[in-house]
N, C-alpha and C. Protein backbone atom coordinates (compact mmCIF):
# COMPACT_ATOMS: atom_id res chain seq x y z
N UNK A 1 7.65 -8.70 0.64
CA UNK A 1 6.79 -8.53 -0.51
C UNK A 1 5.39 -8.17 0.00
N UNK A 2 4.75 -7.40 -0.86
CA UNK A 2 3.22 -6.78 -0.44
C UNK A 2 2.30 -6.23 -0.97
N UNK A 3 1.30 -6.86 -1.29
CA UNK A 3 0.37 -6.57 -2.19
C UNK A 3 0.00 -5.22 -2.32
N UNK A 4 -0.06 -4.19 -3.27
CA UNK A 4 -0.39 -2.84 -2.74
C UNK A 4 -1.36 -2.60 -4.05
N UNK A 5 -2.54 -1.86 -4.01
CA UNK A 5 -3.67 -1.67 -5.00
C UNK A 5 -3.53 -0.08 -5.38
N UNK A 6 -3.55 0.06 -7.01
CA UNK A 6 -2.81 0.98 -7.96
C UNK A 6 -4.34 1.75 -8.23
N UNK A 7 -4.59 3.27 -8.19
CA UNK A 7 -5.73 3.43 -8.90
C UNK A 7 -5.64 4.82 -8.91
N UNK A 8 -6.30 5.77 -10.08
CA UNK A 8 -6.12 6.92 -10.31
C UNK A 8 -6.96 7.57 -9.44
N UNK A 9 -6.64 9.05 -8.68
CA UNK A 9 -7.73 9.78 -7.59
C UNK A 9 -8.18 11.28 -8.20
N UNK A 10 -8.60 11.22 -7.77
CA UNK A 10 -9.83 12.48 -8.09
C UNK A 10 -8.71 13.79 -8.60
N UNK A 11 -7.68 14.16 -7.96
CA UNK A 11 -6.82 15.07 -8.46
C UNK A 11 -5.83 14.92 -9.50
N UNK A 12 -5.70 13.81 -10.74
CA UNK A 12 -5.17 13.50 -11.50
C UNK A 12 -3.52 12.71 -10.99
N UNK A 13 -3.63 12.18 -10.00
CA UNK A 13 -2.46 11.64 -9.01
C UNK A 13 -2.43 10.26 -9.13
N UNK A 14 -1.91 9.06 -9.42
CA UNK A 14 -2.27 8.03 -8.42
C UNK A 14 -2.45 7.74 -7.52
N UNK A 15 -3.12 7.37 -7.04
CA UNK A 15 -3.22 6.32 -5.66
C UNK A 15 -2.49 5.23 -5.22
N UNK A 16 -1.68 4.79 -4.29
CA UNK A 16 -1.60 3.41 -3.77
C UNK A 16 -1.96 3.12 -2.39
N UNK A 17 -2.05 1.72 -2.32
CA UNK A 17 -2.20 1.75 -0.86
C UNK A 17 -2.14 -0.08 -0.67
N UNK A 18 -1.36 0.01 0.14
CA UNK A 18 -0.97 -1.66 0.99
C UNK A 18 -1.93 -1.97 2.12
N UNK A 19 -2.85 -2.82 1.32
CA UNK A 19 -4.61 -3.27 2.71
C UNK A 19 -3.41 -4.16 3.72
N UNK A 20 -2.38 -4.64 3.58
CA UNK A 20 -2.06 -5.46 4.96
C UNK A 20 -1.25 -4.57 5.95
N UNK A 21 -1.01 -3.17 5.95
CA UNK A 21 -0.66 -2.38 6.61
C UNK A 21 -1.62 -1.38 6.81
N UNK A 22 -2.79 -1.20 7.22
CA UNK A 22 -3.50 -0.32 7.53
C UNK A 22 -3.51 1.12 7.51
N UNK A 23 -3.91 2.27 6.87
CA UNK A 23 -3.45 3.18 6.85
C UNK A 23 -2.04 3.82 6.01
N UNK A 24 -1.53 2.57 5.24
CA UNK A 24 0.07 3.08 4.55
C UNK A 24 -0.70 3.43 2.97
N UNK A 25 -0.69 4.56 2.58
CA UNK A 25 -1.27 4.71 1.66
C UNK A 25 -0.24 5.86 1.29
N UNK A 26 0.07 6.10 -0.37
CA UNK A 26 0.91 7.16 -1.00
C UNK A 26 0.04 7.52 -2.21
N UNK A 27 1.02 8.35 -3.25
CA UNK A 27 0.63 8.58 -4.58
C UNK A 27 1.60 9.34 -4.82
N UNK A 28 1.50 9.62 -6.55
CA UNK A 28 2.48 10.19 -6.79
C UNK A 28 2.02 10.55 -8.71
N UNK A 29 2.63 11.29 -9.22
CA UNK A 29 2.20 11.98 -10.63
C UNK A 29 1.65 11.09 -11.35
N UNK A 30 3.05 9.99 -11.82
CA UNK A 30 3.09 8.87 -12.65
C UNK A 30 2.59 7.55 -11.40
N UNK A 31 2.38 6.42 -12.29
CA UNK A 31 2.23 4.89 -11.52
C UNK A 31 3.40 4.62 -11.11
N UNK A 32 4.99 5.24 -11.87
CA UNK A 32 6.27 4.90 -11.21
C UNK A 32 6.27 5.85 -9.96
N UNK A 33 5.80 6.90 -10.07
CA UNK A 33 6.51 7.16 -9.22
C UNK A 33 5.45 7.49 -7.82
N UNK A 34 3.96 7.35 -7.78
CA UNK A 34 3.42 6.26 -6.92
C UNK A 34 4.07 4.85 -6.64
N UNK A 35 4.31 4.08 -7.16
CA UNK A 35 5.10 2.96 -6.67
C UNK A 35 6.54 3.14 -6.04
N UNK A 36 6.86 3.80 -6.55
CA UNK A 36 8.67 4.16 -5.63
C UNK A 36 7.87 4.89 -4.20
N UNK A 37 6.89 5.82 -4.25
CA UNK A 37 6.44 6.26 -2.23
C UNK A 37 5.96 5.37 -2.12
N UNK A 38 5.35 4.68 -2.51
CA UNK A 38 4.59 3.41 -1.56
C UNK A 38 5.67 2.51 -1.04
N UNK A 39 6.33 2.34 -2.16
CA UNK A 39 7.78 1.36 -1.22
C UNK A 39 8.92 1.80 0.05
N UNK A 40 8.70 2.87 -0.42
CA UNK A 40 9.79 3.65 0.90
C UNK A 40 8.56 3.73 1.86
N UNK A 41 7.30 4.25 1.87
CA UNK A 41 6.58 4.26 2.87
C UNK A 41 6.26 2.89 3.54
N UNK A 42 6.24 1.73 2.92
CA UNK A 42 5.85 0.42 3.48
C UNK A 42 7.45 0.42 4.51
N UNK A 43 8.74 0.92 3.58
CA UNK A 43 9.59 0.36 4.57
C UNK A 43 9.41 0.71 6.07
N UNK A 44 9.10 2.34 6.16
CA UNK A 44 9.19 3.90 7.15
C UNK A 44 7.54 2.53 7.81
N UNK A 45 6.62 2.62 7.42
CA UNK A 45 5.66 1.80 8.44
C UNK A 45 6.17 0.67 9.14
N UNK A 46 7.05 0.06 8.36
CA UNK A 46 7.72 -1.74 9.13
C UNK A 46 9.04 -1.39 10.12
N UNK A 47 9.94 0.01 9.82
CA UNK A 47 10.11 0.53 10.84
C UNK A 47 9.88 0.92 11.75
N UNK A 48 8.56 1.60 11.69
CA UNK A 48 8.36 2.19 12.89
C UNK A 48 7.54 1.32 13.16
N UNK A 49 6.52 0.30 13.25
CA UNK A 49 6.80 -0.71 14.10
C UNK A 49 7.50 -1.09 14.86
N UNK A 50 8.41 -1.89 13.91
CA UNK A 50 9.77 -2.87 15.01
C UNK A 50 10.66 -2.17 16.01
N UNK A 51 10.67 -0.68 15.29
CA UNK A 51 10.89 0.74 16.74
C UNK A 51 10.25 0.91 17.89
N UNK A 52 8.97 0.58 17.67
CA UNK A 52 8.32 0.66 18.71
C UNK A 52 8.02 -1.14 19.60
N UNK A 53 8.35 -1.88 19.04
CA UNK A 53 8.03 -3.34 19.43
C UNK A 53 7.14 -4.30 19.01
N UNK A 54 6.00 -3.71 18.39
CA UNK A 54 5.00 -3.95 17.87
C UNK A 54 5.21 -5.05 16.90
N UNK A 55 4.16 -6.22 16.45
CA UNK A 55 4.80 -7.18 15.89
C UNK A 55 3.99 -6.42 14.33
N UNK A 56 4.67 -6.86 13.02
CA UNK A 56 4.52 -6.90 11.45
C UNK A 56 3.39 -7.12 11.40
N UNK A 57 2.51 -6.87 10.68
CA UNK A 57 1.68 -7.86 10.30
C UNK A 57 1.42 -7.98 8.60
N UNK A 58 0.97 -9.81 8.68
CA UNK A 58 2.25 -10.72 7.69
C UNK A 58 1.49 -10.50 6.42
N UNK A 59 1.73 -10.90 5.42
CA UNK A 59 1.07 -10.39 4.09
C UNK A 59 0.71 -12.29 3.94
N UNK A 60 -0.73 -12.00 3.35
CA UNK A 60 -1.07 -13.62 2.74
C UNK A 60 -1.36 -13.23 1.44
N UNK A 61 -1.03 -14.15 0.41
CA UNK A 61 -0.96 -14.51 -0.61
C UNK A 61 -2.38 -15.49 -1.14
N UNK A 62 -2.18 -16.31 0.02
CA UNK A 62 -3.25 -17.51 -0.11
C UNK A 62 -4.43 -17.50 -0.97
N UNK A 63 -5.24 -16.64 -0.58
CA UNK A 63 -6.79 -16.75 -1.12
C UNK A 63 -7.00 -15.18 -1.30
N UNK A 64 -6.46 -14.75 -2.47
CA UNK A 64 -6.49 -12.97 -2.89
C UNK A 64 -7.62 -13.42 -3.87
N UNK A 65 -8.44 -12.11 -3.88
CA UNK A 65 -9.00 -11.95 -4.92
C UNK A 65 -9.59 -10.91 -4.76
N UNK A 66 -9.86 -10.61 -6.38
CA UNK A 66 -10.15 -8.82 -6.41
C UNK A 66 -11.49 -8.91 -7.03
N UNK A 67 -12.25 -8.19 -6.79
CA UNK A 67 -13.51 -8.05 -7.47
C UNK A 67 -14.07 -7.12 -8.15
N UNK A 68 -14.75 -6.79 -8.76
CA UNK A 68 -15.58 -5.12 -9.32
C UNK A 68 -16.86 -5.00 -8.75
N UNK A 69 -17.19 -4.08 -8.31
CA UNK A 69 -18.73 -4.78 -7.62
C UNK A 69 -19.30 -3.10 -8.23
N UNK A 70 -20.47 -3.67 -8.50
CA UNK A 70 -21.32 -1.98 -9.52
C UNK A 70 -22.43 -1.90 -8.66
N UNK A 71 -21.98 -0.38 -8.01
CA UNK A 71 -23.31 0.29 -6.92
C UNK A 71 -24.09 1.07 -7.67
């Protein structure tokens, strides 16, 4: 399981992207179907990890919180 943050981008696309995997970021027309690449891409990142030896790194739950902050 893995927290991944949903948001519309500049080219009328969604955005996603999983902060506990660095760099695993997708999108896609709809929010479904941004969420279906982000999930195959989280798998293709936790693969190629454990392909290469490299350890996971773990998703916390613990102390999430999201903020709005106005620049």
């Amino acid at each position: 399981m893995r927290r991944v943050i949903l948001y519309p981008g500049e080219d009328g696309y969604w955005v996603v992207e999983c902060p506990s995997l660095p760099g695993c970021v997708s999108q896609g027309k709809t929010k479904e179907e941004a969420i279906a690449n982000i999930k195959e891409a989280i798998m293709g990142y936790i693969a190629a990890l454990e392909s290469d030896g490299l350890p996971v790194p773990a998703e916390n739950f613990d102390n999430l919180e999201t903020l709005l902050v106005v620049v």
